[in-house]
Protein backbone atom coordinates (compact mmCIF):
# COMPACT_ATOMS: atom_id res chain seq x y z
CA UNK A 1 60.54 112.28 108.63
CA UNK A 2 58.42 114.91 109.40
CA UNK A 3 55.40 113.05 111.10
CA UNK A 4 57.73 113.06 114.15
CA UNK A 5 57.95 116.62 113.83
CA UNK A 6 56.08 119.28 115.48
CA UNK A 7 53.42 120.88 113.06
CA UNK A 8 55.19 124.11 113.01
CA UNK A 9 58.67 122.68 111.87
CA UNK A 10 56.65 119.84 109.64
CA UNK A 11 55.05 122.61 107.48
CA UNK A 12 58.59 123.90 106.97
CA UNK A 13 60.71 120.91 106.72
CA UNK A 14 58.63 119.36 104.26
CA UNK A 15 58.64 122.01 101.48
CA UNK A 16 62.27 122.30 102.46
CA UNK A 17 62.66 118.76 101.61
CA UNK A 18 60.95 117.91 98.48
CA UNK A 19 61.71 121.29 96.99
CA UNK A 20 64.83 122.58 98.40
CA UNK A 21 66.80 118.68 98.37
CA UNK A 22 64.55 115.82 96.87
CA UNK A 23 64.43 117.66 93.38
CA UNK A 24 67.91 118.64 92.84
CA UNK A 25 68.70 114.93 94.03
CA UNK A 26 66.10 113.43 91.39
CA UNK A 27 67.84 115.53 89.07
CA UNK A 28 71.07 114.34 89.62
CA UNK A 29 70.11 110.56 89.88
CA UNK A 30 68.83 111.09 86.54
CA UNK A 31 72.32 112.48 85.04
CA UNK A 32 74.09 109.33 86.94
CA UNK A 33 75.85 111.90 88.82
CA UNK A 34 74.01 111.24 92.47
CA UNK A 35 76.78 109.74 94.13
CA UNK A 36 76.38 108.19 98.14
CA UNK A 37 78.06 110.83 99.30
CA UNK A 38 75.85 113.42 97.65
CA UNK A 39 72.96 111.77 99.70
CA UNK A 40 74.69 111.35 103.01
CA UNK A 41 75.34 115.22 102.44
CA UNK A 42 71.19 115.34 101.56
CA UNK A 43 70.47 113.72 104.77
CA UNK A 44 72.98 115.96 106.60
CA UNK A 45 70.94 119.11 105.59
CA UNK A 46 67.46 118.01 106.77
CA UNK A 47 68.98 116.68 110.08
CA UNK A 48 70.80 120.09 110.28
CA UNK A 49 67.73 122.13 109.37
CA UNK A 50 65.22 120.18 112.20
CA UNK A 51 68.44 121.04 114.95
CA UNK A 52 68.24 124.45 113.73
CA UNK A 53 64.26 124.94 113.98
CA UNK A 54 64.61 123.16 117.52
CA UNK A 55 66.97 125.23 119.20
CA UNK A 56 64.82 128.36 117.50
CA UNK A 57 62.46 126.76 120.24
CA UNK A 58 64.38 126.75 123.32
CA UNK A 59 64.99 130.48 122.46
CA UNK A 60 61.31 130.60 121.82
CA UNK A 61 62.44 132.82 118.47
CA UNK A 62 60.26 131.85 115.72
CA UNK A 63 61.71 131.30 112.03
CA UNK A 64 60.83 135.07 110.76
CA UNK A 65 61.94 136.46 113.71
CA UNK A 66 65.47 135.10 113.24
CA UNK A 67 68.33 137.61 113.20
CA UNK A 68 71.92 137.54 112.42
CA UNK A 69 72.65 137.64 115.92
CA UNK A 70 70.57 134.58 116.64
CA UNK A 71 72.04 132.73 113.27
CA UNK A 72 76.12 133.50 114.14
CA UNK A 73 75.63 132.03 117.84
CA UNK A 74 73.69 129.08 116.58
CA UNK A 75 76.72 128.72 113.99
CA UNK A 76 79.08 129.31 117.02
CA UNK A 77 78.06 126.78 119.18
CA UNK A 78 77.30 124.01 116.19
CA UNK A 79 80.68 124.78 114.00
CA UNK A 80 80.63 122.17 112.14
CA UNK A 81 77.26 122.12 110.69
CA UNK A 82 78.08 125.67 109.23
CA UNK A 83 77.95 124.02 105.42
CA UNK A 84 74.93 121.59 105.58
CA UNK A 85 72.94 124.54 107.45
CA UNK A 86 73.25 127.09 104.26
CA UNK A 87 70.96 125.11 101.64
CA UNK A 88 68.20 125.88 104.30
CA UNK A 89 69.16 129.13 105.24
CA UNK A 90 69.32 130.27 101.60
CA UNK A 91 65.74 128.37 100.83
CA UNK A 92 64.22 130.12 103.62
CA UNK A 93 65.66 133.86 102.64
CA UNK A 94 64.38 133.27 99.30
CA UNK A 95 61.09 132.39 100.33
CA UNK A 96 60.71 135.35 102.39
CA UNK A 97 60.38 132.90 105.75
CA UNK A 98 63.34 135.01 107.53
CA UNK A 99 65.02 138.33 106.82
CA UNK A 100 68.54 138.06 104.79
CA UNK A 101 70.21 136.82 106.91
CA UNK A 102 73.11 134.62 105.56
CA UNK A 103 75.97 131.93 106.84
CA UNK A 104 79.19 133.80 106.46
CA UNK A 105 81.81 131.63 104.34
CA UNK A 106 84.75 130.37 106.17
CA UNK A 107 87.99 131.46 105.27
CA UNK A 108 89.70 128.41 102.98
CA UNK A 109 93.16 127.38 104.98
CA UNK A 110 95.56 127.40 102.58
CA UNK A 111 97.15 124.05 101.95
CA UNK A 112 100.49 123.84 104.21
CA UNK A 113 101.64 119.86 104.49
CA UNK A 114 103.21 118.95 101.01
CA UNK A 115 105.70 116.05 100.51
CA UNK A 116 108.56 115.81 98.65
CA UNK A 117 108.83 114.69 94.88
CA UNK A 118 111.31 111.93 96.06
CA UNK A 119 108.97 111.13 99.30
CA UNK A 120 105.49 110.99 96.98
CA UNK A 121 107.39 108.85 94.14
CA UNK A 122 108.89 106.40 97.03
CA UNK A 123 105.57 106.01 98.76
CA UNK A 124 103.84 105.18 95.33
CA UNK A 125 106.52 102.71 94.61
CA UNK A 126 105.75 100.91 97.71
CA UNK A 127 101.87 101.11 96.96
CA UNK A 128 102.42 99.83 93.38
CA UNK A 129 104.96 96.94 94.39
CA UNK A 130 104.90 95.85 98.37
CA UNK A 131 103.25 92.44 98.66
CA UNK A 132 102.91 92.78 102.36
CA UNK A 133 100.13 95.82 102.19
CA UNK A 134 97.07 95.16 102.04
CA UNK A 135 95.32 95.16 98.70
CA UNK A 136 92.58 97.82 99.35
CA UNK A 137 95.77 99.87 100.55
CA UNK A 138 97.80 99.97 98.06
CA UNK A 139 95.21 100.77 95.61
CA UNK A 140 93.61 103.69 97.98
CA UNK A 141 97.75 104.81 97.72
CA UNK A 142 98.08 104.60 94.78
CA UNK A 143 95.25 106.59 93.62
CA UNK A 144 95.67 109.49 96.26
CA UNK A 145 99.47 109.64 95.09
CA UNK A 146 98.77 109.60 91.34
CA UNK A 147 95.70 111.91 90.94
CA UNK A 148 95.33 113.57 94.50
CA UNK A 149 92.16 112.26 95.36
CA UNK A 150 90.49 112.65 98.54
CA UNK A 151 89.44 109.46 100.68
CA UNK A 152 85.72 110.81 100.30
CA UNK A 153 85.95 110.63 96.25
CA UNK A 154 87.91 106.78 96.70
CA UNK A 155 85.28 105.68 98.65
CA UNK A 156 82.68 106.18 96.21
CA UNK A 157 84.20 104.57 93.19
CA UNK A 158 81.96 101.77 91.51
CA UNK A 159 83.33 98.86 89.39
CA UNK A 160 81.41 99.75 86.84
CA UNK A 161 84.29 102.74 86.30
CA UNK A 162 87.02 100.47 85.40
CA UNK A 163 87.17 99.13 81.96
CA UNK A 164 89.61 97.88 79.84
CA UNK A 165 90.33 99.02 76.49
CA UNK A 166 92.73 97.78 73.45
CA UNK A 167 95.56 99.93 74.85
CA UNK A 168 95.06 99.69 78.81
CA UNK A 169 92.58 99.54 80.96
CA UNK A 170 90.72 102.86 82.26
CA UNK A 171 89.05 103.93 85.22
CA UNK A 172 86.50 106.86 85.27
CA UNK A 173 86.90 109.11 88.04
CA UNK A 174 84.44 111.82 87.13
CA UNK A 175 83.35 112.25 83.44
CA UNK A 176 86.41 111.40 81.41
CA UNK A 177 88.31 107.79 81.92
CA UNK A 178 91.54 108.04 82.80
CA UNK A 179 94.35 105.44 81.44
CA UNK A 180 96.15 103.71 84.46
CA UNK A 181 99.33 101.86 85.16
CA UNK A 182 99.30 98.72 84.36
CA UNK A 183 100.45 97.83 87.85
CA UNK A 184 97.55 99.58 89.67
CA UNK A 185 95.09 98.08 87.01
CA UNK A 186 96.34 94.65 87.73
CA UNK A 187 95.55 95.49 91.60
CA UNK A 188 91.88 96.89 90.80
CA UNK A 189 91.35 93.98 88.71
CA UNK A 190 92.03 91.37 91.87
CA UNK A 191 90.34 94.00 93.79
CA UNK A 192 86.93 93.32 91.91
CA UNK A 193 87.32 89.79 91.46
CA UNK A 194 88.12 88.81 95.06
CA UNK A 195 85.25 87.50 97.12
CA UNK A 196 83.40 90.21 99.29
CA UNK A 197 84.75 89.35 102.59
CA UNK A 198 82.17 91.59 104.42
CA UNK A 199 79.15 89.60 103.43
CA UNK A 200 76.66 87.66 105.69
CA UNK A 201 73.85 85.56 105.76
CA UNK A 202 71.52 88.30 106.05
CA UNK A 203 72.76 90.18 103.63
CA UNK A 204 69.69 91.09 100.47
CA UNK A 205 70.83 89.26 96.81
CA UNK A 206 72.70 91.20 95.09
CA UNK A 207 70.86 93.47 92.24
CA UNK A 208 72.05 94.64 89.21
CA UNK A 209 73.24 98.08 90.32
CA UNK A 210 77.09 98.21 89.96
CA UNK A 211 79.42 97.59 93.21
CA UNK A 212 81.45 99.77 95.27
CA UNK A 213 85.25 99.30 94.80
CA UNK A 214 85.45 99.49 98.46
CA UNK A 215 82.25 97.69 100.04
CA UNK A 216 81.61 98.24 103.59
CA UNK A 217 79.06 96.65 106.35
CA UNK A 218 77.07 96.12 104.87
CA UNK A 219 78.36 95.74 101.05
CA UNK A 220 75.53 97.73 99.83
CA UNK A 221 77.41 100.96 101.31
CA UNK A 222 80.96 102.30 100.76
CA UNK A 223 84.28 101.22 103.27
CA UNK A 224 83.95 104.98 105.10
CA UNK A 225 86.64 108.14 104.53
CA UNK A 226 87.85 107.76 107.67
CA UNK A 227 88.57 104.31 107.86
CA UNK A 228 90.21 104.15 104.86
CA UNK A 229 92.57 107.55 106.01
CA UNK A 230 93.34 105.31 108.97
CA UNK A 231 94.37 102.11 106.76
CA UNK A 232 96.81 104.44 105.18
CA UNK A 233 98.07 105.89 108.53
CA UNK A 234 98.33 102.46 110.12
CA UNK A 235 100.60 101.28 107.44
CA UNK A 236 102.75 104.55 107.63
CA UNK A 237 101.29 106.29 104.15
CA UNK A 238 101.12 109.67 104.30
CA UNK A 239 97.46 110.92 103.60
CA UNK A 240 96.77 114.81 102.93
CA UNK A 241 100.51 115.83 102.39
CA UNK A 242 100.10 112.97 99.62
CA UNK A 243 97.26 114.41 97.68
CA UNK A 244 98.23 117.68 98.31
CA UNK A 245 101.69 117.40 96.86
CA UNK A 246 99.89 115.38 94.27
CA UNK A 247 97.13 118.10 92.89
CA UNK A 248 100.45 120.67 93.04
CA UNK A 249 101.88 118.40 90.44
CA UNK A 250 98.79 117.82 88.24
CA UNK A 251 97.98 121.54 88.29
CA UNK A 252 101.40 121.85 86.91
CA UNK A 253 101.29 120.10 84.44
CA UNK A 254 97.84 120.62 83.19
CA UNK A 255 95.12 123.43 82.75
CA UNK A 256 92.64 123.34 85.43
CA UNK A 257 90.08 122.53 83.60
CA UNK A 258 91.36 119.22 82.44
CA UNK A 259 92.01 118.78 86.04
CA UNK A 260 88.53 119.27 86.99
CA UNK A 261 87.33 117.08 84.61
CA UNK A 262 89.64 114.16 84.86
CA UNK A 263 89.71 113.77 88.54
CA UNK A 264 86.44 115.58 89.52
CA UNK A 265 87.30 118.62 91.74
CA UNK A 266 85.35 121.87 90.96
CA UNK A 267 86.80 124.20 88.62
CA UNK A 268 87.28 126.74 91.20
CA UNK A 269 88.83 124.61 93.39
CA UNK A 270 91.40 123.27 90.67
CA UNK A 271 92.03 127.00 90.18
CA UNK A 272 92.98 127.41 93.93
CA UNK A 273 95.50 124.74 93.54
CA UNK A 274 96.89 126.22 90.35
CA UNK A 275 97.17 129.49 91.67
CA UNK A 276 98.43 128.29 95.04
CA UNK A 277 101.16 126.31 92.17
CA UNK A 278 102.19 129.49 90.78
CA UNK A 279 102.66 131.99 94.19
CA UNK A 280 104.35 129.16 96.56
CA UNK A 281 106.05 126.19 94.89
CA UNK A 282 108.95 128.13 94.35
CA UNK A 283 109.60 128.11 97.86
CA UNK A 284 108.47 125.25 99.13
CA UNK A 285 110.87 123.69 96.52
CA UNK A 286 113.62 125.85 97.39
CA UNK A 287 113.24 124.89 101.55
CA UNK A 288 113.09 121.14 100.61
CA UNK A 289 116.62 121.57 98.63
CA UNK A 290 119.46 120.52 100.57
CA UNK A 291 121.74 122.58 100.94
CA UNK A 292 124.42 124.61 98.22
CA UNK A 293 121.73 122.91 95.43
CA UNK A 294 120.27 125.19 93.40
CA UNK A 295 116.16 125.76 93.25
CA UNK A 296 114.67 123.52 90.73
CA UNK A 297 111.91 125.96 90.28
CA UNK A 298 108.70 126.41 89.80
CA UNK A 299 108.19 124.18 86.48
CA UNK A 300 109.45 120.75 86.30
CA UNK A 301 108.09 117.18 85.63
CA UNK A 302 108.18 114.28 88.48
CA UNK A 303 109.63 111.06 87.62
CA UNK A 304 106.15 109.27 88.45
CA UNK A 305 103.47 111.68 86.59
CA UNK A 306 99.91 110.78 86.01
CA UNK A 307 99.63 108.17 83.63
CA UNK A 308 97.14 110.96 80.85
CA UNK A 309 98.81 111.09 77.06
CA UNK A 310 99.18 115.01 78.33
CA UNK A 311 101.84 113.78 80.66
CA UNK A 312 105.33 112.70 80.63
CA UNK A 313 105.47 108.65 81.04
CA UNK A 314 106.18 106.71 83.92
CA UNK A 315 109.14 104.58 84.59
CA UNK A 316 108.74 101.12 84.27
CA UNK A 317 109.92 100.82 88.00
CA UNK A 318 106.72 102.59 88.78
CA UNK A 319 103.98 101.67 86.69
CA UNK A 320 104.49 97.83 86.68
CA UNK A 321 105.04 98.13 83.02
């Protein structure tokens, strides 16, 4: 990467590189926790950091003359590279290469587009036991109803993660397995044993690493988020009002922490949701009640709950079972 480079960005780019990305992504790979994401994100930063050092030149501002001026236009006119530019910015304040200068954090949007208990239980119904949807669909469904996962999480899943056990099968989302319905097993199950339909004749043998649940072109990379958010869309599944409405109701009916663990979202961010639980369910609950009902409240248990033992169970309508 960096013999294309001019020798001025090369000597800082490569440092940056081995040091500031390569290691903490050797590190990872060796705790099995370097997902593809992870190094799309990698990628992102050094392509980020060699924008940022070029249009340094077209200012003709060199690196340690960089101010905070300079750094909030650049992150002005480029607002979406405001995360994978920080790594670099950080590296180079703490090497001394600029002043402190820093990328200010963006203000988290609160979460705003929920659906109903009745709406989220419906649309996992259909995702559990409509025929006519696609197979990757109902599974990517069914997962974002039952554990509010995002599309980028999905996406990476490897087939190595589902198992099955005595009592169930299981599929590992982060560190911990989690027991499924036997109605969304059965669909992972076909789901793995299918033929690969986005194979060719060029495509390498296969090796021993595991598979991704969702292959894409080629098979050796993951289906993308986006096309999988627009499967769901073009088959009328709500998306983001899903998993949010979904992480409302595991935060309610679990500690964070087991949250974090089970279905791999930081431990702040599973405290965000909790907290966000506790100040504005009440309404949101209250403005979805038709009316002369009284509020359910704050505290209450939905008919199709994450199938964990710390959970109430799940009809047999629902789970297949």
């Amino acid at each position: 990467m960096t013999a294309a480079l001019p020798d001025h960005q090369a000597t800082v780019i490569g440092p940056f590189a081995e040091w500031g990305v390569l290691r903490d992504a050797r590190r990872r790979m060796e705790r099995g926790t370097y997902t593809y994401g992870a190094a799309t994100h990698d990628r992102t930063e050094l392509q980020t950091a060699v924008k940022f050092l070029s249009w340094l030149d077209v200012r003709n501002t060199a690196l340690d003359q960089l101010g905070q001026g300079d750094l909030d236009l650049w992150l002005t006119e480029n607002p979406t590279r405001r995360r994978s530019l920080n790594s670099f910015i950080r590296w180079t304040v703490a090497r001394r290469l600029t002043s402190k200068v820093t990328v200010p954090p963006t203000q988290r949007i609160q979460a705003t587009r929920f659906l109903a208990s009745e709406e989220l239980d419906q649309q996992l119904r259909r995702c559990l036991t409509d025929d006519t949807l696609p197979l990757e669909v109902r599974i990517i469904g069914s997962l974002t109803c039952l554990y509010g996962l995002h599309t980028t999480r999905i996406n990476t899943l490897t087939t190595d993660r589902f198992h099955q056990e005595d009592d169930g099968a299981y599929l590992t989302i982060n560190t911990h397995p989690v027991l499924l319905p036997p109605k969304l097993a059965q669909l992972i199950e076909q789901q793995i044993t299918r033929p690969n339909r986005n194979t060719s004749l060029l495509q390498p043998p296969q090796t021993a690493e595991p598979r991704f649940l969702f292959p894409g072109r080629p098979p050796s990379r993951p289906r993308s988020a986006a096309t999988m958010r627009a499967m769901l869309k073009q088959h009328g599944l709500a998306g983001i009002s899903a998993r949010n409405t979904a992480m409302i109701e595991a935060v309610t009916n679990l500690p964070p922490i087991i949250v974090s663990d089970l279905f791999g979202v930081s431990t702040s961010t599973a405290n965000n949701w909790a907290g966000l639980a506790q100040d504005s369910w009440t309404d949101y609950l209250a403005a979805c009640e038709p009316p002369g009902q009284a509020p359910t409240g704050s505290t209450r248990t939905r008919t199709c709950s994450a199938p964990v033992p710390l959970l109430s169970a799940r009809p047999a309508s629902a789970d297949g079972g």
